[in-house]
Structures are given as structure tokens and as C-alpha cells.
PDB file of N, CA and C in Angstrom:
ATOM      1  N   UNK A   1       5.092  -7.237  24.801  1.00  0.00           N
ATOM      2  CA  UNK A   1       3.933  -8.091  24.704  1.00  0.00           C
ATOM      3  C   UNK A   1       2.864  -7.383  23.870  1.00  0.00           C
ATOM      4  N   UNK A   2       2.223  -8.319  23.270  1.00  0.00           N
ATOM      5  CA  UNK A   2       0.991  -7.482  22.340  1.00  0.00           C
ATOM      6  C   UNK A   2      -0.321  -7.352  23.359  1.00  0.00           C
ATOM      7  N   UNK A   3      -0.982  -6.744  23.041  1.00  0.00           N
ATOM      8  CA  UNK A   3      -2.242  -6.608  23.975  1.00  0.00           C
ATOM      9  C   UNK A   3      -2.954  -8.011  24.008  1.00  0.00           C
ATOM     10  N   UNK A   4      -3.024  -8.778  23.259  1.00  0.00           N
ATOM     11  CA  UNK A   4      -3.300 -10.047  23.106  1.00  0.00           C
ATOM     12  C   UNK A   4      -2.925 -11.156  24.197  1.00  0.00           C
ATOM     13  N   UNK A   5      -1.464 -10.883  24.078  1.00  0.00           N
ATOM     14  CA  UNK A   5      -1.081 -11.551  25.336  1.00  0.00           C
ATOM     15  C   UNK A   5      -0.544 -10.707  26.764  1.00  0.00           C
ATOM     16  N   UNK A   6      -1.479  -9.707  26.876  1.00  0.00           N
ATOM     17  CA  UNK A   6      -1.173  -9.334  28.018  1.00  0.00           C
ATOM     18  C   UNK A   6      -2.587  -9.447  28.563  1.00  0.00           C
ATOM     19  N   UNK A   7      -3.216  -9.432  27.824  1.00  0.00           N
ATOM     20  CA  UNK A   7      -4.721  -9.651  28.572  1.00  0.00           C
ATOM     21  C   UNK A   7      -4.974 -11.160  28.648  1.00  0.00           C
ATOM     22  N   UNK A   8      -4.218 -12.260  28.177  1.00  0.00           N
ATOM     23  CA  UNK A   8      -3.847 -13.316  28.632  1.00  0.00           C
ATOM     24  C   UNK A   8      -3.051 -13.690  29.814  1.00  0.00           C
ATOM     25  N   UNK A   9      -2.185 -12.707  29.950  1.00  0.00           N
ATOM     26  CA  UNK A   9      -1.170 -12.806  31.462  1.00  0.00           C
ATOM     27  C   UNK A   9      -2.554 -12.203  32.354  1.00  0.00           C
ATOM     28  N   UNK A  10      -2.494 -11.148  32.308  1.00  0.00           N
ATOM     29  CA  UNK A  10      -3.418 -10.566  33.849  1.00  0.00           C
ATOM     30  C   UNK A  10      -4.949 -11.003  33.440  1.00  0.00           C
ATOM     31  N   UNK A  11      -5.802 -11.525  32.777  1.00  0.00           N
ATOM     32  CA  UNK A  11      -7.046 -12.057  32.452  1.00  0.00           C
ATOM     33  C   UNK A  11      -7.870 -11.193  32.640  1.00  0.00           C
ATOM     34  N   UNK A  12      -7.603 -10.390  31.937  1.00  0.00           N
ATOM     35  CA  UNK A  12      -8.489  -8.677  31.408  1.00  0.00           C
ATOM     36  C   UNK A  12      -9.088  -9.073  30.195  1.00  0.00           C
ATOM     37  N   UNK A  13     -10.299  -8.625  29.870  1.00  0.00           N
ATOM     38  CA  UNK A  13     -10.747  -9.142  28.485  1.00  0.00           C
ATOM     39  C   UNK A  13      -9.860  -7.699  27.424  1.00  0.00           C
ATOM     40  N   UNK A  14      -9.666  -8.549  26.691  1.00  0.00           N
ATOM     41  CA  UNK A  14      -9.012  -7.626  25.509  1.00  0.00           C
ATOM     42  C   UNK A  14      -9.432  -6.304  25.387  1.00  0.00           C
ATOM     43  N   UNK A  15     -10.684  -6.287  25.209  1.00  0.00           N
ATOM     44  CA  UNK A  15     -10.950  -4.842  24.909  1.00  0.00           C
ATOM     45  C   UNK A  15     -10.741  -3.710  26.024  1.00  0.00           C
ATOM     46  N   UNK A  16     -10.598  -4.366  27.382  1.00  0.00           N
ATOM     47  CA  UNK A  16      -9.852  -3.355  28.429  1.00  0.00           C
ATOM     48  C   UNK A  16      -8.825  -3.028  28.468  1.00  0.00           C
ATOM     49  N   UNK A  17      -7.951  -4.382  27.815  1.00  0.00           N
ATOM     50  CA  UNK A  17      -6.663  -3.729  27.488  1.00  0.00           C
ATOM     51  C   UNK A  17      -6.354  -2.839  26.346  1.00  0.00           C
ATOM     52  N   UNK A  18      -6.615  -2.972  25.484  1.00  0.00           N
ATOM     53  CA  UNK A  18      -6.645  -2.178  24.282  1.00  0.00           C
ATOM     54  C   UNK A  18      -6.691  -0.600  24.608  1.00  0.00           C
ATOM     55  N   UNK A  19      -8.531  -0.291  25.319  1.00  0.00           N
ATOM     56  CA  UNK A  19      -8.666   0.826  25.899  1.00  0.00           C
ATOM     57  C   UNK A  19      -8.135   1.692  26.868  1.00  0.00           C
ATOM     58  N   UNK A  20      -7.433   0.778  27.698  1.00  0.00           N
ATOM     59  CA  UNK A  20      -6.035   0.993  28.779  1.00  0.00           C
ATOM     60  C   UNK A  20      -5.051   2.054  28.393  1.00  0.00           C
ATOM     61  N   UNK A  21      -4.514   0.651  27.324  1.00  0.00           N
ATOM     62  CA  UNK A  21      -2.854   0.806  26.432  1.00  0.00           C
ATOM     63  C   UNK A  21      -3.280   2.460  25.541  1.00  0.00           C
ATOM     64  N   UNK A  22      -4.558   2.269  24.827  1.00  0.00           N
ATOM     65  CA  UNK A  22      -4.828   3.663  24.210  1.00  0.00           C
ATOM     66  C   UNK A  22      -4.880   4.684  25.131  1.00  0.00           C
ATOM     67  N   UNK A  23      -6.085   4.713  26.267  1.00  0.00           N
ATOM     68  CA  UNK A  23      -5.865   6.411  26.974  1.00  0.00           C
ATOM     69  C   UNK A  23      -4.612   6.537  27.427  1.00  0.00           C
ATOM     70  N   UNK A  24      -3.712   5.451  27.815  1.00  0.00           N
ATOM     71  CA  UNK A  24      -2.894   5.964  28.445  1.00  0.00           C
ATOM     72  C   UNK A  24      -1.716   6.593  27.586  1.00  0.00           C
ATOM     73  N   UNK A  25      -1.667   6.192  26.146  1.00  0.00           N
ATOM     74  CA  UNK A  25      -0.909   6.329  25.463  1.00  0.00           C
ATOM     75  C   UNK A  25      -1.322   7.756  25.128  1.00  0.00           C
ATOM     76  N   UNK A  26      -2.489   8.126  24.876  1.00  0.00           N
ATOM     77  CA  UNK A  26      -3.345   8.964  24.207  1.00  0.00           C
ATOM     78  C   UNK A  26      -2.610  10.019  25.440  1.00  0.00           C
ATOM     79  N   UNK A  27      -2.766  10.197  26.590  1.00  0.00           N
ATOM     80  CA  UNK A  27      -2.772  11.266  27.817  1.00  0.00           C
ATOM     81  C   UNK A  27      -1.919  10.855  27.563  1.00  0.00           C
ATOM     82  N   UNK A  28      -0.714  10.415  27.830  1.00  0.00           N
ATOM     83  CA  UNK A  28       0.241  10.263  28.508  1.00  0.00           C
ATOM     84  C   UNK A  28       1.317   9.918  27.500  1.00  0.00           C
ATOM     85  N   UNK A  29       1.505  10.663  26.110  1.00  0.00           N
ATOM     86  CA  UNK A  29       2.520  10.023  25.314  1.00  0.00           C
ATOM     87  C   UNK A  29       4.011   9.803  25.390  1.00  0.00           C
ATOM     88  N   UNK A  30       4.331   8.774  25.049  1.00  0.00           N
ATOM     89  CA  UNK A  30       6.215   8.134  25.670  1.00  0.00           C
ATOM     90  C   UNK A  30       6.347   8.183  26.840  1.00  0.00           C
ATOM     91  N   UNK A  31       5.110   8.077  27.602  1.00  0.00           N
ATOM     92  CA  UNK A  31       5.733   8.292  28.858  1.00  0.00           C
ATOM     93  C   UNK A  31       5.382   6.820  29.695  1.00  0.00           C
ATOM     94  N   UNK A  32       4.395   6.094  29.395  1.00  0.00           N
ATOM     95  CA  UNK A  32       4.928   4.844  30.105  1.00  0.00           C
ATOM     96  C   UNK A  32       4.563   3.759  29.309  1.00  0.00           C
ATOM     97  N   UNK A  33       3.974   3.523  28.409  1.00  0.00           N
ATOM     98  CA  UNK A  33       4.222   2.469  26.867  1.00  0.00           C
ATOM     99  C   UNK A  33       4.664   3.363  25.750  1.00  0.00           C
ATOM    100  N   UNK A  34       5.457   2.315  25.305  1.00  0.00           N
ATOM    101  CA  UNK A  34       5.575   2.198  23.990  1.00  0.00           C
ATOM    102  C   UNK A  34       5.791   1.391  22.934  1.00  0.00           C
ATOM    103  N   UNK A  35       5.663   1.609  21.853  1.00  0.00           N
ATOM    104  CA  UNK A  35       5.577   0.506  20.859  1.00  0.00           C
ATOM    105  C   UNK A  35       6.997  -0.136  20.594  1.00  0.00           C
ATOM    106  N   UNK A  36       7.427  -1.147  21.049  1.00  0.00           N
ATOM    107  CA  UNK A  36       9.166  -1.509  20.505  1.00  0.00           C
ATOM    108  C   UNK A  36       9.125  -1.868  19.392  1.00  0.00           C
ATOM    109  N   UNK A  37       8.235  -2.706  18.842  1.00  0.00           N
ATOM    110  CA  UNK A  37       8.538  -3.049  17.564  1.00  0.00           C
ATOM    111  C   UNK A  37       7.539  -3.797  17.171  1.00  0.00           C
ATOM    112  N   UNK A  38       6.835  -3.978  15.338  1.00  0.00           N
ATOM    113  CA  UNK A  38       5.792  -4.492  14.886  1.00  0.00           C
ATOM    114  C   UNK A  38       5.783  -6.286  14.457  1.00  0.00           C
ATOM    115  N   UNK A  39       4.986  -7.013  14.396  1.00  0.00           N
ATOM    116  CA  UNK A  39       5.026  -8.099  14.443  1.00  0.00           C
ATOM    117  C   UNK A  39       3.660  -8.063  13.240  1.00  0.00           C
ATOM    118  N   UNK A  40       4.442  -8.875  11.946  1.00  0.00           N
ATOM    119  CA  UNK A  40       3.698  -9.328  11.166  1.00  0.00           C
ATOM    120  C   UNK A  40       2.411 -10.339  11.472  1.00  0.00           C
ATOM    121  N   UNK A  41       1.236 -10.249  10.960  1.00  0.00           N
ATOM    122  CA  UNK A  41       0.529 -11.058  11.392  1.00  0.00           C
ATOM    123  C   UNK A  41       0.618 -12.402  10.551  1.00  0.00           C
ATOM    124  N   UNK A  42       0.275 -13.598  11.515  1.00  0.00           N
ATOM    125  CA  UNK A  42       0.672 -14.842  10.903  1.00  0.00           C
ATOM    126  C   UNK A  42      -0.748 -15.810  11.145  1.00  0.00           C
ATOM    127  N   UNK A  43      -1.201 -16.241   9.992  1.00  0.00           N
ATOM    128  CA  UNK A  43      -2.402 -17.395   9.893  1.00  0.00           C
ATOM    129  C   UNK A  43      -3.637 -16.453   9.909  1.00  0.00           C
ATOM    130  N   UNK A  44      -3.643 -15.286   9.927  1.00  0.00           N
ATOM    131  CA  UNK A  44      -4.957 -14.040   9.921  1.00  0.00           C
ATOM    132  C   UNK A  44      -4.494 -12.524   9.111  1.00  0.00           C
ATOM    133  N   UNK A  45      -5.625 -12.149   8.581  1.00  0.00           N
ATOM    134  CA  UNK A  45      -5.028 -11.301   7.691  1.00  0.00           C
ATOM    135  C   UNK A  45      -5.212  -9.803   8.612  1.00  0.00           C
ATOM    136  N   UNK A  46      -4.885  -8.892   8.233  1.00  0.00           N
ATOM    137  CA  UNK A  46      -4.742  -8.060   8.552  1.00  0.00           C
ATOM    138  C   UNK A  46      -3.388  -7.046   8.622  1.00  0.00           C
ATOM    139  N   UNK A  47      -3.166  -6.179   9.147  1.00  0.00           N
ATOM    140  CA  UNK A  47      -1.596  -5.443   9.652  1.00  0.00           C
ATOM    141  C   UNK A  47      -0.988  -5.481  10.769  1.00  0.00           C
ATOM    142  N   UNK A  48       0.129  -5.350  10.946  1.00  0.00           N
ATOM    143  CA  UNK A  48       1.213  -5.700  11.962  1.00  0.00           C
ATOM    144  C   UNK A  48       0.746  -5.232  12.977  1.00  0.00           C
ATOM    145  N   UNK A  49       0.550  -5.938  13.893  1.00  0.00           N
ATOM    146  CA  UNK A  49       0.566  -6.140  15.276  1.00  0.00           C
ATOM    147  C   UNK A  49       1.830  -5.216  16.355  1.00  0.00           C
ATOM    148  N   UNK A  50       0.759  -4.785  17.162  1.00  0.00           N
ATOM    149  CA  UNK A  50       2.012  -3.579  17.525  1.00  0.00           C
ATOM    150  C   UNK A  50       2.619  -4.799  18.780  1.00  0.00           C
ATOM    151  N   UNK A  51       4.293  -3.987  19.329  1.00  0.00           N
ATOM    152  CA  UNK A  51       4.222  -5.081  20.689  1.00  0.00           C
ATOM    153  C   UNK A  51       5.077  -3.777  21.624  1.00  0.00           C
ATOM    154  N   UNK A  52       4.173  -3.738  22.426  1.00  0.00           N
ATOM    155  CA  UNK A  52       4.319  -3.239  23.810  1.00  0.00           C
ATOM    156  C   UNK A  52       5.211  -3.335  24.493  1.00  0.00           C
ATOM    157  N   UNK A  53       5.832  -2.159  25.158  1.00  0.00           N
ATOM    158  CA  UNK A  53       7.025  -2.254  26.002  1.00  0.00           C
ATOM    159  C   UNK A  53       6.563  -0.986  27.350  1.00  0.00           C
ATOM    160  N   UNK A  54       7.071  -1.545  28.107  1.00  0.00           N
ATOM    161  CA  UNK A  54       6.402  -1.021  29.673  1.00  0.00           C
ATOM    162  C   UNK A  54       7.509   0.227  29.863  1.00  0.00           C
ATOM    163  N   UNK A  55       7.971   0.769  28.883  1.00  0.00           N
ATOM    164  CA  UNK A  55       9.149   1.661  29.140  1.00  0.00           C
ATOM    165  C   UNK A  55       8.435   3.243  28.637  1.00  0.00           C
ATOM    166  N   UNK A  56       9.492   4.259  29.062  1.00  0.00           N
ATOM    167  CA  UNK A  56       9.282   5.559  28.315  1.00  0.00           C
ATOM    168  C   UNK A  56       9.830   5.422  26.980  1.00  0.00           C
ATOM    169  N   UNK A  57       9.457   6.247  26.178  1.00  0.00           N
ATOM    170  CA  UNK A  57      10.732   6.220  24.554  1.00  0.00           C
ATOM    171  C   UNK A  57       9.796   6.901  23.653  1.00  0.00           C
ATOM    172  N   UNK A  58       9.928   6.740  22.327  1.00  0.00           N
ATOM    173  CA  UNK A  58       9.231   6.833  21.337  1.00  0.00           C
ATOM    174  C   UNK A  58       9.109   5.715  20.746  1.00  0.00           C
ATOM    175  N   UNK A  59       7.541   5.656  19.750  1.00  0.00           N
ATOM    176  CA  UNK A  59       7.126   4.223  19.545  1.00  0.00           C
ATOM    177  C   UNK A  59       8.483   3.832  18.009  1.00  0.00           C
ATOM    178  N   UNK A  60       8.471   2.562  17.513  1.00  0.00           N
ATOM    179  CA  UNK A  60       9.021   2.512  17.032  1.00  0.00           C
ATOM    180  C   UNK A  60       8.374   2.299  15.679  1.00  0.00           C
ATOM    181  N   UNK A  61       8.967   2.812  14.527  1.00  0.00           N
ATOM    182  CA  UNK A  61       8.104   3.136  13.728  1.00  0.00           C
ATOM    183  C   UNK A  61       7.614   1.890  12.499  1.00  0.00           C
ATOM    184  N   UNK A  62       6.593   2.190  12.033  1.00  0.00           N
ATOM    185  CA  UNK A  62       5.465   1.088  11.370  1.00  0.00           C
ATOM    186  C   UNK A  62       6.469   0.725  10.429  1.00  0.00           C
ATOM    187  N   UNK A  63       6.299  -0.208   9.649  1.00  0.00           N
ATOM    188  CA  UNK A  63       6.858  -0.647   8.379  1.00  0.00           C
ATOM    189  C   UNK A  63       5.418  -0.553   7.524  1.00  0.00           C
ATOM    190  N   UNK A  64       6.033   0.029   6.173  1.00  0.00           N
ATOM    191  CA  UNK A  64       5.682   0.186   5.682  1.00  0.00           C
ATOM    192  C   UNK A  64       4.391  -0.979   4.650  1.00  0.00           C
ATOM    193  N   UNK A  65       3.291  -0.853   4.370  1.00  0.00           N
ATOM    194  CA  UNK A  65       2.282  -1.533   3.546  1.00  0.00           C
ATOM    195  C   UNK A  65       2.413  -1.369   2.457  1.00  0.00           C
ATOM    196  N   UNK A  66       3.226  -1.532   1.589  1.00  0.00           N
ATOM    197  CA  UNK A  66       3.201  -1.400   0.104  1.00  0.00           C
ATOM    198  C   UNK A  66       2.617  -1.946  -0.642  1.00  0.00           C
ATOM    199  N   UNK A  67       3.123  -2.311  -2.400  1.00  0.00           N
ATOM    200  CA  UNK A  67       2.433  -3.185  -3.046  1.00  0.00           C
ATOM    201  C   UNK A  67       2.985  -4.242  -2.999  1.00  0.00           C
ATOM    202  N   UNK A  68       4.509  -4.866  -2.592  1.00  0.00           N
ATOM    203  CA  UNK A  68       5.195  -5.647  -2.210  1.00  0.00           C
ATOM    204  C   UNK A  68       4.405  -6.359  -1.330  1.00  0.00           C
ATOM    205  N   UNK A  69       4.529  -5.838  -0.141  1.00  0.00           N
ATOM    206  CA  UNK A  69       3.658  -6.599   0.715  1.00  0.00           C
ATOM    207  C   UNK A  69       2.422  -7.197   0.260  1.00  0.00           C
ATOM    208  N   UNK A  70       1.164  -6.241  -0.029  1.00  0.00           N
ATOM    209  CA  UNK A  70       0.161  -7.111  -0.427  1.00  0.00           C
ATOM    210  C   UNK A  70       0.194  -8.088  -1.871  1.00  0.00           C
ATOM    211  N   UNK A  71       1.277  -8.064  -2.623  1.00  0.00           N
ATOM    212  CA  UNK A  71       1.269  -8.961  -3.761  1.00  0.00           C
ATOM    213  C   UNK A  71       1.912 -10.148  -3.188  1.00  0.00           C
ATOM    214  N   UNK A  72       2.645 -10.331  -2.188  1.00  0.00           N
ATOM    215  CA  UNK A  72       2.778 -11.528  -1.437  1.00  0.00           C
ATOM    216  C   UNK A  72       1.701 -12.008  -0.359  1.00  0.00           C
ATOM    217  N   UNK A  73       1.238 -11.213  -0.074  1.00  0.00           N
ATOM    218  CA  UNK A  73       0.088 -11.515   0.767  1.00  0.00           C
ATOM    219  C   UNK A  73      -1.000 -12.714  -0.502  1.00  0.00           C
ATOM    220  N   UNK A  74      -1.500 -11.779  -1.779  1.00  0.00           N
ATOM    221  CA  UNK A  74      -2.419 -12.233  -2.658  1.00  0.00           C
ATOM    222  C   UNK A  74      -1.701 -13.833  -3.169  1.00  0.00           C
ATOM    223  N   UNK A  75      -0.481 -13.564  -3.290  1.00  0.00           N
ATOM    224  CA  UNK A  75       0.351 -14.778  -3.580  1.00  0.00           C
ATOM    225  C   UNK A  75       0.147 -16.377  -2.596  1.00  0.00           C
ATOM    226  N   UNK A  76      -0.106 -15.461  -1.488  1.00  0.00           N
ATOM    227  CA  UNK A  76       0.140 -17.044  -0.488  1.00  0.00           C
ATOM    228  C   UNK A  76      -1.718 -17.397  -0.184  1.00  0.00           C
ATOM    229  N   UNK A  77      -2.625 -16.189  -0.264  1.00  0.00           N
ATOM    230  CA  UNK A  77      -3.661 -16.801  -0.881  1.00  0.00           C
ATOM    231  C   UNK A  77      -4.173 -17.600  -1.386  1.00  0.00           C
ATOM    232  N   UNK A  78      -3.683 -17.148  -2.887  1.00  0.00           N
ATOM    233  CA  UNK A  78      -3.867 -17.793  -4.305  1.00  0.00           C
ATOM    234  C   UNK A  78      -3.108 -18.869  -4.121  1.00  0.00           C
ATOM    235  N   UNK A  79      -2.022 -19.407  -3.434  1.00  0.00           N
ATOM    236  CA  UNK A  79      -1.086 -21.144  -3.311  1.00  0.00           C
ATOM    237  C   UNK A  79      -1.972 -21.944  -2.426  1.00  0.00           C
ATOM    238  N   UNK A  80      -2.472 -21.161  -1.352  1.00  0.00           N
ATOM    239  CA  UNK A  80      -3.295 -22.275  -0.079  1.00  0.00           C
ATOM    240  C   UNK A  80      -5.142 -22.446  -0.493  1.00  0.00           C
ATOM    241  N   UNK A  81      -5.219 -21.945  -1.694  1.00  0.00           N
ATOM    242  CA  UNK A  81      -6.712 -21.456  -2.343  1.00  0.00           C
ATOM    243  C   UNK A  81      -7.098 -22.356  -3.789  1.00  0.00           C
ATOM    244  N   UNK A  82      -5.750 -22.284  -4.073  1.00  0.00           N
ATOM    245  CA  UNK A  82      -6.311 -22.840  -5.572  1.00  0.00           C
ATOM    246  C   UNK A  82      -6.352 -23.932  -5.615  1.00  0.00           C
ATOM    247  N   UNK A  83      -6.407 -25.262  -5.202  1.00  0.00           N
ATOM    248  CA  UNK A  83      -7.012 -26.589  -5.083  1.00  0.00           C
ATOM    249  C   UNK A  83      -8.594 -26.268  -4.646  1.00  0.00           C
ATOM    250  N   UNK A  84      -8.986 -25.889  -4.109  1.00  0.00           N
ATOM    251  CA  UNK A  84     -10.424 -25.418  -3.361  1.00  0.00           C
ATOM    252  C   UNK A  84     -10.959 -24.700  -4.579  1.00  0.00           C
ATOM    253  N   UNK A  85     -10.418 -24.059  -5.256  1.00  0.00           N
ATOM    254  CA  UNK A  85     -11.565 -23.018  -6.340  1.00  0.00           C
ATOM    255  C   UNK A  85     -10.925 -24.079  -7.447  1.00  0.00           C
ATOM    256  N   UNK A  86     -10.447 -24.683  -8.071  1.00  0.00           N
ATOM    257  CA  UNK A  86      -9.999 -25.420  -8.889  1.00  0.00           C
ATOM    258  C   UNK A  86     -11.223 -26.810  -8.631  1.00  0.00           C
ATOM    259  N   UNK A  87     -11.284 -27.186  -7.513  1.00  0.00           N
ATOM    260  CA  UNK A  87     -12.786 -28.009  -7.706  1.00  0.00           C
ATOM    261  C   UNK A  87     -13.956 -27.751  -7.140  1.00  0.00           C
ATOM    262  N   UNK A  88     -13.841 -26.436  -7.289  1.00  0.00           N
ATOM    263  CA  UNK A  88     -15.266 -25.657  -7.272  1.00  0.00           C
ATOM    264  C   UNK A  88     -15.614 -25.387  -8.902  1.00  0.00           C
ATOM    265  N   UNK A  89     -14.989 -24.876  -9.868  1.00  0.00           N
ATOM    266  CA  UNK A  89     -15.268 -24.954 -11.147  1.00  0.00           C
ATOM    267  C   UNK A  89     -15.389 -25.868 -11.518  1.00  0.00           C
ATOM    268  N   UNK A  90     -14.489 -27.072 -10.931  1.00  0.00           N
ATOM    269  CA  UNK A  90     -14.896 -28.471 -11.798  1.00  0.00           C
ATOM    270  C   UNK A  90     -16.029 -29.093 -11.733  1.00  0.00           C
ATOM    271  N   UNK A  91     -16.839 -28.581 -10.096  1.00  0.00           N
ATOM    272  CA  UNK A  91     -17.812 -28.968  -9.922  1.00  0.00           C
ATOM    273  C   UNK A  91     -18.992 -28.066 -10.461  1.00  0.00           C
ATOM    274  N   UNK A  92     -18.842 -26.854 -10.446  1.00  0.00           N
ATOM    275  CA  UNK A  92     -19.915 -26.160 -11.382  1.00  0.00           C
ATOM    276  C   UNK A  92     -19.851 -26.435 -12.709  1.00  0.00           C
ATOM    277  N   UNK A  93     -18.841 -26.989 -13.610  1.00  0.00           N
ATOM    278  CA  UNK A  93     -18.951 -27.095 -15.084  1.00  0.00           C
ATOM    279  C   UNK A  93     -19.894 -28.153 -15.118  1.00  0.00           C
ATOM    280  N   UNK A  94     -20.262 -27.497 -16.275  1.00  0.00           N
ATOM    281  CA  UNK A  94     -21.887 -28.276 -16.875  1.00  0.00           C
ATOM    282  C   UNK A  94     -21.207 -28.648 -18.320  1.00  0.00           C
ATOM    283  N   UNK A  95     -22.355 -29.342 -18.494  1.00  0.00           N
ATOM    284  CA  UNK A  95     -22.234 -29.470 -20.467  1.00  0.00           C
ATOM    285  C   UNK A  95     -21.667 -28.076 -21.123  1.00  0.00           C
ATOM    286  N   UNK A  96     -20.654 -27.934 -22.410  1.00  0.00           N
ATOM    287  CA  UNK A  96     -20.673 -26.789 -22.976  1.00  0.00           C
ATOM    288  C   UNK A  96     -21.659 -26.625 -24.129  1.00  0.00           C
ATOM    289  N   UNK A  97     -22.175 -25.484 -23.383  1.00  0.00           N
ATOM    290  CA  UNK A  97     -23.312 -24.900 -24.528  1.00  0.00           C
ATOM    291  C   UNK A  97     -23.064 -23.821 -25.220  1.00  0.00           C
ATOM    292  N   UNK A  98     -23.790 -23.855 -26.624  1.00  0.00           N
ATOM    293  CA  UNK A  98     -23.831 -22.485 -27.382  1.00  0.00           C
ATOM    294  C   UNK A  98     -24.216 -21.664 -26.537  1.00  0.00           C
ATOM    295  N   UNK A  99     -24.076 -20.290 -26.571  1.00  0.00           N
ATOM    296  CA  UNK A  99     -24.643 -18.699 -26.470  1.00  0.00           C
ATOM    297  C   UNK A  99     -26.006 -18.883 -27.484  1.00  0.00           C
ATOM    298  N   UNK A 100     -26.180 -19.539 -28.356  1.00  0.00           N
ATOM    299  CA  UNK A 100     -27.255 -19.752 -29.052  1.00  0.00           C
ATOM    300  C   UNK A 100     -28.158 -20.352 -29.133  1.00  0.00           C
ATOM    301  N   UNK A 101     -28.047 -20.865 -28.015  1.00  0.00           N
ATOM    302  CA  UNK A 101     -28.825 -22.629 -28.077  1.00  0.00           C
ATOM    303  C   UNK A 101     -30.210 -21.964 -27.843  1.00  0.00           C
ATOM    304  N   UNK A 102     -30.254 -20.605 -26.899  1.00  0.00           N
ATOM    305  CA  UNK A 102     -31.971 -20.288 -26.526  1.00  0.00           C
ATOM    306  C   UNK A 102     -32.910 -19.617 -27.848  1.00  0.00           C
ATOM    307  N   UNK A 103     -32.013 -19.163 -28.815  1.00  0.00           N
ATOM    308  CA  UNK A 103     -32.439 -19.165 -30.296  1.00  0.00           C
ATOM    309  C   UNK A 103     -33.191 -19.993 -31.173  1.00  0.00           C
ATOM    310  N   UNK A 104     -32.800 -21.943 -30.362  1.00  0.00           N
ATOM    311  CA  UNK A 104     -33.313 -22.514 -30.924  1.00  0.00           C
ATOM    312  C   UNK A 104     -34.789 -23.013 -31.068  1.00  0.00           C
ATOM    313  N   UNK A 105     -35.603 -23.261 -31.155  1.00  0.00           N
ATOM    314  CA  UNK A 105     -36.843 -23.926 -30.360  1.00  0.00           C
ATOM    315  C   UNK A 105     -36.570 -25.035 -30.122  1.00  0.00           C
ATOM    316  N   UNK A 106     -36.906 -25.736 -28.590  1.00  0.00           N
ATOM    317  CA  UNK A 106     -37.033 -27.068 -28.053  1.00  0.00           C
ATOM    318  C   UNK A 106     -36.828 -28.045 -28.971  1.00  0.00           C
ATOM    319  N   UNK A 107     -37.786 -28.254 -30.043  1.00  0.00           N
ATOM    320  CA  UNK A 107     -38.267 -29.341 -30.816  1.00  0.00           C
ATOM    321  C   UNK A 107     -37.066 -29.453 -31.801  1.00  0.00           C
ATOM    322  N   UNK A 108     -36.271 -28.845 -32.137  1.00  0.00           N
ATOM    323  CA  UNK A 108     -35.195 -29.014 -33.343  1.00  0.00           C
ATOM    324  C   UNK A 108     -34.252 -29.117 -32.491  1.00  0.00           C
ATOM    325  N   UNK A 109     -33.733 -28.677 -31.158  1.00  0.00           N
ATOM    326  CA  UNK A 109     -32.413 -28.823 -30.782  1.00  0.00           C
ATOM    327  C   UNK A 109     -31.827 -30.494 -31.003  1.00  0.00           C
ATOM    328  N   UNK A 110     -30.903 -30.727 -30.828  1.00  0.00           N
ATOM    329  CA  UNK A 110     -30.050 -32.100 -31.121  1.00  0.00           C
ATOM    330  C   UNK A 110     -30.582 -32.104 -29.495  1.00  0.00           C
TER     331      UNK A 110
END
């Protein structure tokens, strides 16, 4: 279980569990949590989510953050994003103007 939903089972506010799962991990290493295995995060950004196991062992180890990872990360961004910034420019475009136009004086511009 992730700390998330264990402070959902026993109705501990999160941050007790968190602080729990840490000293005890902290004092007490492999000896009564450990990490079984990481869980990608899904609909929120951030890094893998550890998930908890009520056993002795050693934790099991992180997967790696590469550039792989975050260029798919930027990827699914940029697919659920670009309708939204696509009529955000459409809505900021104005008339196209010269770079020169403030060169001109008022009275002669077209």
C-alpha cells in the first residue's frame, strides 16, 4: 500500500503516516517496512510513488529517471496542451505590424 492509501484505511492524516513509515524506516532499517515496488504516477506529475510492504527485506530498487522518461512525460503534455495554447495565440494575435511602424509619425501612417 502507498502511504496514501494507508492513511485512508486507518484515517491517519497523511503526514503521520509518512512520518511513521520514515522514523521507522530511518531506526529501524529492513526490519519492518519495506519498499516492494514503485508505482508510476498517473494524472499528477511528479516521481514514482513508493508502495509499502509490512514485511522485513530490502527496499526494492527505484527505476530509473532518465531522459526517456521525461521526454515522454513532455510528450503527453504537449498532446493534452496544445488545443489550449493553440487558442490562446489565436486569441492574442492582433493585426500584423511592422517592427517599424513606431518610426512612423501618427499623421502619415496608412
Amino acid at each position: 500500500m502507498s502511504a496514501e492509501e494507508i492513511a485512508e484505511a486507518t484515517g491517519l492524516p497523511r503526514g503521520k503516516v509518512n512520518a511513521s513509515l520514515t522514523n521507522a524506516r530511518a531506526n529501524h532499517p529492513g526490519k519492518f517496512f519495506r519498499i516492494s515496488r514503485w508505482q508510476f504516477q498517473v494524472g499528477r506529475k511528479g516521481r514514482e510513488t513508493p508502495i509499502y510492504a509490512a514485511a522485513p527485506g530490502r527496499d526494492a530498487e527505484r527505476p530509473a529517471f532518465d531522459e526517456a522518461h521525461r521526454k515522454a512525460a513532455n510528450q503527453r503534455n504537449y498532446r493534452a496542451n496544445r488545443a489550449r495554447w493553440a487558442a490562446q495565440r489565436k486569441r492574442r494575435a492582433g493585426v500584423a505590424t511592422s517592427p517599424w511602424a513606431g518610426l512612423i509619425p501618427m499623421e502619415t501612417r496608412p
